[in-house]
C-alpha atoms as a PDB file:
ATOM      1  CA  UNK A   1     -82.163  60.877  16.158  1.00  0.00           C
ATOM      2  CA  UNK A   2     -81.048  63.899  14.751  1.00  0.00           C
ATOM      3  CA  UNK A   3     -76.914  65.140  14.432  1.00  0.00           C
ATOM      4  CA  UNK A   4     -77.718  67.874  17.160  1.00  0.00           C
ATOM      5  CA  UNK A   5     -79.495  65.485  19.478  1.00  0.00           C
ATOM      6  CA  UNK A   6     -77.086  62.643  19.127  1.00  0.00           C
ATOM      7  CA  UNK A   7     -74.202  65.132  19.995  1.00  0.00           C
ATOM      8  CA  UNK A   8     -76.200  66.294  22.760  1.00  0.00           C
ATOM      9  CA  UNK A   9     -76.549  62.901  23.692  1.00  0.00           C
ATOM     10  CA  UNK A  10     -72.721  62.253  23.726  1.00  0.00           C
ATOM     11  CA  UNK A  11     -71.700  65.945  25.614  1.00  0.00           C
ATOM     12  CA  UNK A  12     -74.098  64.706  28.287  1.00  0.00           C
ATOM     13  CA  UNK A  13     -72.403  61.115  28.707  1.00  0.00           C
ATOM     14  CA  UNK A  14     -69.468  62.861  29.199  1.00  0.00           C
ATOM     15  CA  UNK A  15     -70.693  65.379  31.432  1.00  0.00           C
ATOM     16  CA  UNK A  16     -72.093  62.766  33.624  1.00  0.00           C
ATOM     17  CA  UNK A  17     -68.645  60.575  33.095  1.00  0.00           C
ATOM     18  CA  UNK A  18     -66.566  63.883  34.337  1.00  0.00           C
ATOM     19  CA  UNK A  19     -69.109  63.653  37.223  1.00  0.00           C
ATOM     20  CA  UNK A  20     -69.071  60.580  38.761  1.00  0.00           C
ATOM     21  CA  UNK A  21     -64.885  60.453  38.140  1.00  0.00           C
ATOM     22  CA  UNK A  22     -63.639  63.433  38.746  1.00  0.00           C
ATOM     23  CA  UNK A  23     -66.538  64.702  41.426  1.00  0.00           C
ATOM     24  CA  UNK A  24     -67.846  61.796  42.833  1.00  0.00           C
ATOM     25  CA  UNK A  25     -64.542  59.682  42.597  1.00  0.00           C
ATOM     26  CA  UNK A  26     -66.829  56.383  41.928  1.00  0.00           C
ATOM     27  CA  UNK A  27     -66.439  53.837  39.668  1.00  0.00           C
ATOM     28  CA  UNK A  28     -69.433  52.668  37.370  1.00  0.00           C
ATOM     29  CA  UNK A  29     -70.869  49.675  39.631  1.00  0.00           C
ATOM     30  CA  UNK A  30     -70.546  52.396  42.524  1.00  0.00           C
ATOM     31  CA  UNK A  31     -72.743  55.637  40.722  1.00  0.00           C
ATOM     32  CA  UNK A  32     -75.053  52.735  38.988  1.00  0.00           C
ATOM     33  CA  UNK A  33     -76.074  51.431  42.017  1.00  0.00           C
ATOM     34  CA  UNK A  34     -76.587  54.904  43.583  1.00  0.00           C
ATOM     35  CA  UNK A  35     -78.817  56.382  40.801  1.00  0.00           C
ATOM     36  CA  UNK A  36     -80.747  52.773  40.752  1.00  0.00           C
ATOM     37  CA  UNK A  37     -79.412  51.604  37.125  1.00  0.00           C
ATOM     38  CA  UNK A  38     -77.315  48.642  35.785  1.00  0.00           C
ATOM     39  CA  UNK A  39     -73.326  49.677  35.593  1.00  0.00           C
ATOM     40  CA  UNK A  40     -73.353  48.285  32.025  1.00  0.00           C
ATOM     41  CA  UNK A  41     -76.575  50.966  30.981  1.00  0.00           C
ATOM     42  CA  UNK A  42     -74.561  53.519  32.513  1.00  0.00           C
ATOM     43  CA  UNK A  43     -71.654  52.827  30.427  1.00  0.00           C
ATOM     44  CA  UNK A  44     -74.341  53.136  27.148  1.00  0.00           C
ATOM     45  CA  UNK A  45     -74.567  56.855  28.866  1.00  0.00           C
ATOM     46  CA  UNK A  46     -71.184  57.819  29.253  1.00  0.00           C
ATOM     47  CA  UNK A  47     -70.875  56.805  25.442  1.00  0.00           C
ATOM     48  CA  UNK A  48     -73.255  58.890  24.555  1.00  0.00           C
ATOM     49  CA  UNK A  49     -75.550  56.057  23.432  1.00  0.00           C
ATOM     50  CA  UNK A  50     -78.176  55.818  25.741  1.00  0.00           C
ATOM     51  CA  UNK A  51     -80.404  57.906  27.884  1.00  0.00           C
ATOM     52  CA  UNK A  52     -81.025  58.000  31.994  1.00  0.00           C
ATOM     53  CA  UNK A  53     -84.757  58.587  32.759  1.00  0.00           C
ATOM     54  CA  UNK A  54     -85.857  61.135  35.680  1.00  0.00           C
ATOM     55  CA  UNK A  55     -85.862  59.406  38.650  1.00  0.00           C
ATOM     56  CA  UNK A  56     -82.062  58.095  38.078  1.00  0.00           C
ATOM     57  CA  UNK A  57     -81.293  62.256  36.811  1.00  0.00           C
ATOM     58  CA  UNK A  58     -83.128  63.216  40.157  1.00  0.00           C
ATOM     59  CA  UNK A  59     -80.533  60.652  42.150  1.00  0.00           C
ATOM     60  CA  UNK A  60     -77.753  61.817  40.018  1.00  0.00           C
ATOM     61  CA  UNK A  61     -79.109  65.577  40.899  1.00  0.00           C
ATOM     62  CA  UNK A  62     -79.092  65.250  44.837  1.00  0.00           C
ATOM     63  CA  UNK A  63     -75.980  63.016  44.909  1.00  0.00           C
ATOM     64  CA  UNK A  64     -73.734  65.280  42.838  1.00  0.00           C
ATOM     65  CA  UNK A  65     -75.368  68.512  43.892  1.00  0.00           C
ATOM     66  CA  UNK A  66     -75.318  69.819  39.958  1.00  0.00           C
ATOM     67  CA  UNK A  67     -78.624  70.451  38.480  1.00  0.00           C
ATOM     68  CA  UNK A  68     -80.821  68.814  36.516  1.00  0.00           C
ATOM     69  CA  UNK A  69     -80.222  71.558  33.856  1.00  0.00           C
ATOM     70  CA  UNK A  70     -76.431  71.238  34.057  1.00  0.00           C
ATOM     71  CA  UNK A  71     -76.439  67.162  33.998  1.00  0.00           C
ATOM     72  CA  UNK A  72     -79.050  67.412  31.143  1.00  0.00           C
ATOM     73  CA  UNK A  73     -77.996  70.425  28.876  1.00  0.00           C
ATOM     74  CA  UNK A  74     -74.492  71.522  30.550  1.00  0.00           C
ATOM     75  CA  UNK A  75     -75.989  74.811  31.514  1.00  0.00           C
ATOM     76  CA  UNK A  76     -73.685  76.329  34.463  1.00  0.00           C
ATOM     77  CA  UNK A  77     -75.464  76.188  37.574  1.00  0.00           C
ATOM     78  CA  UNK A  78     -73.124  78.166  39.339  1.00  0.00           C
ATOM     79  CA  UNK A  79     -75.072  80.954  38.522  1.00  0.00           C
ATOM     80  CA  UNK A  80     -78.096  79.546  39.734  1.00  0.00           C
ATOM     81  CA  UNK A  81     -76.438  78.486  43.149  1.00  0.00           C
ATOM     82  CA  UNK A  82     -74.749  82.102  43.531  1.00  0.00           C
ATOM     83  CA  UNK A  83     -78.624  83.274  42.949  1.00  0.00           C
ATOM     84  CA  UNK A  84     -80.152  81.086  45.482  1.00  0.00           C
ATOM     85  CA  UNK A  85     -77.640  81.799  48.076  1.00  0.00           C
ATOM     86  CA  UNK A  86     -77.925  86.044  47.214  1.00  0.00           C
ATOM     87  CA  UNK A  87     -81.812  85.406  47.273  1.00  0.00           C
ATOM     88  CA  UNK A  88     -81.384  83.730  51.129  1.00  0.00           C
ATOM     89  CA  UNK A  89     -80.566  87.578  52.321  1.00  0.00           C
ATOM     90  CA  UNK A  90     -83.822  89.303  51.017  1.00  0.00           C
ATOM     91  CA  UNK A  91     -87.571  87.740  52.062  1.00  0.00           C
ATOM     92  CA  UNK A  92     -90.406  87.596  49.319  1.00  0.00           C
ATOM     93  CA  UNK A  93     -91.533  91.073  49.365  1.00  0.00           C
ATOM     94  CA  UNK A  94     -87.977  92.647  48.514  1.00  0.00           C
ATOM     95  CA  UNK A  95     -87.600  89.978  45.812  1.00  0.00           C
ATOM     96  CA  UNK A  96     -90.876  90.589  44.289  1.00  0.00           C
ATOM     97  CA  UNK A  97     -89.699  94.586  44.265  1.00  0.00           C
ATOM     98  CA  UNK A  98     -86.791  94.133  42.453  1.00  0.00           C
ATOM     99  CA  UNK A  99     -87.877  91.841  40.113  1.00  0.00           C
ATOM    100  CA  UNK A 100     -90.336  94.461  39.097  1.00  0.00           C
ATOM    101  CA  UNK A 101     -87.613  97.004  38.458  1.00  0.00           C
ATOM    102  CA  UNK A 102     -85.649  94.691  36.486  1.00  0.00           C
ATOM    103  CA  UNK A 103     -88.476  93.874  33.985  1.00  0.00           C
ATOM    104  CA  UNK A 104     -88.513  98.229  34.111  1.00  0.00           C
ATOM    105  CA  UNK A 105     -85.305  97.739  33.008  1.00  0.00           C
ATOM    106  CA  UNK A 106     -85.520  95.413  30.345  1.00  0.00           C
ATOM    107  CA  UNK A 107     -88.568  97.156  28.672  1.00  0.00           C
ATOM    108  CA  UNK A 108     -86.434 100.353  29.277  1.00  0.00           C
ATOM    109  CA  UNK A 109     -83.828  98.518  27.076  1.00  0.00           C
ATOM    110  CA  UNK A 110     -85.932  97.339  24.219  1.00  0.00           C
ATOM    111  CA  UNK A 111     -87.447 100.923  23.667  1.00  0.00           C
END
């Protein structure tokens, strides 16, 4: 493993650490046995030192209502939840309009 991947390795632990503390308010028997792994593997994660596989990310996902792209990569997902919630006013043909206009927009940029 790589310097960049083992870092990313050890920002996620803590991500999911700041989770299941400060969010979640469970210890590590509690979230292990929630997102179906051992409390002493999830320790490994928190240290950065170890891995979760999808189906205990998925768990992690619906229990802590982040996504998978914020538990895995710390992208903010607030902007994806103020999308989804913005997109719940509009049905499929409006959307489909003004995503059109902004890829106008963008080609309108780059020239």
């Amino acid at each position: 493993m790589n310097n960049l991947e083992n870092n990313e390795q050890i920002l996620r632990g803590k991500r999911i650490k700041y989770i299941r503390e400060n969010e979640l308010h469970m210890n590590k028997t509690q979230l292990a046995k929630e997102i179906g792994v051992s409390s002493q593997f999830l320790g490994l994660v928190e240290e950065g030192r170890g891995n979760l596989v999808y189906r205990s990310i998925k768990k992690l996902r619906d229990i802590s209502g982040h996504s998978a792209d914020y538990i895995l990569y710390g992208l903010d997902d607030n902007a994806i939840n103020k999308t989804k919630q913005l997109l719940n006013n509009y049905n499929d043909e409006e959307i489909e309009k003004a995503i059109s206009i902004l890829k106008d927009i963008a080609i309108f940029i780059k020239n």
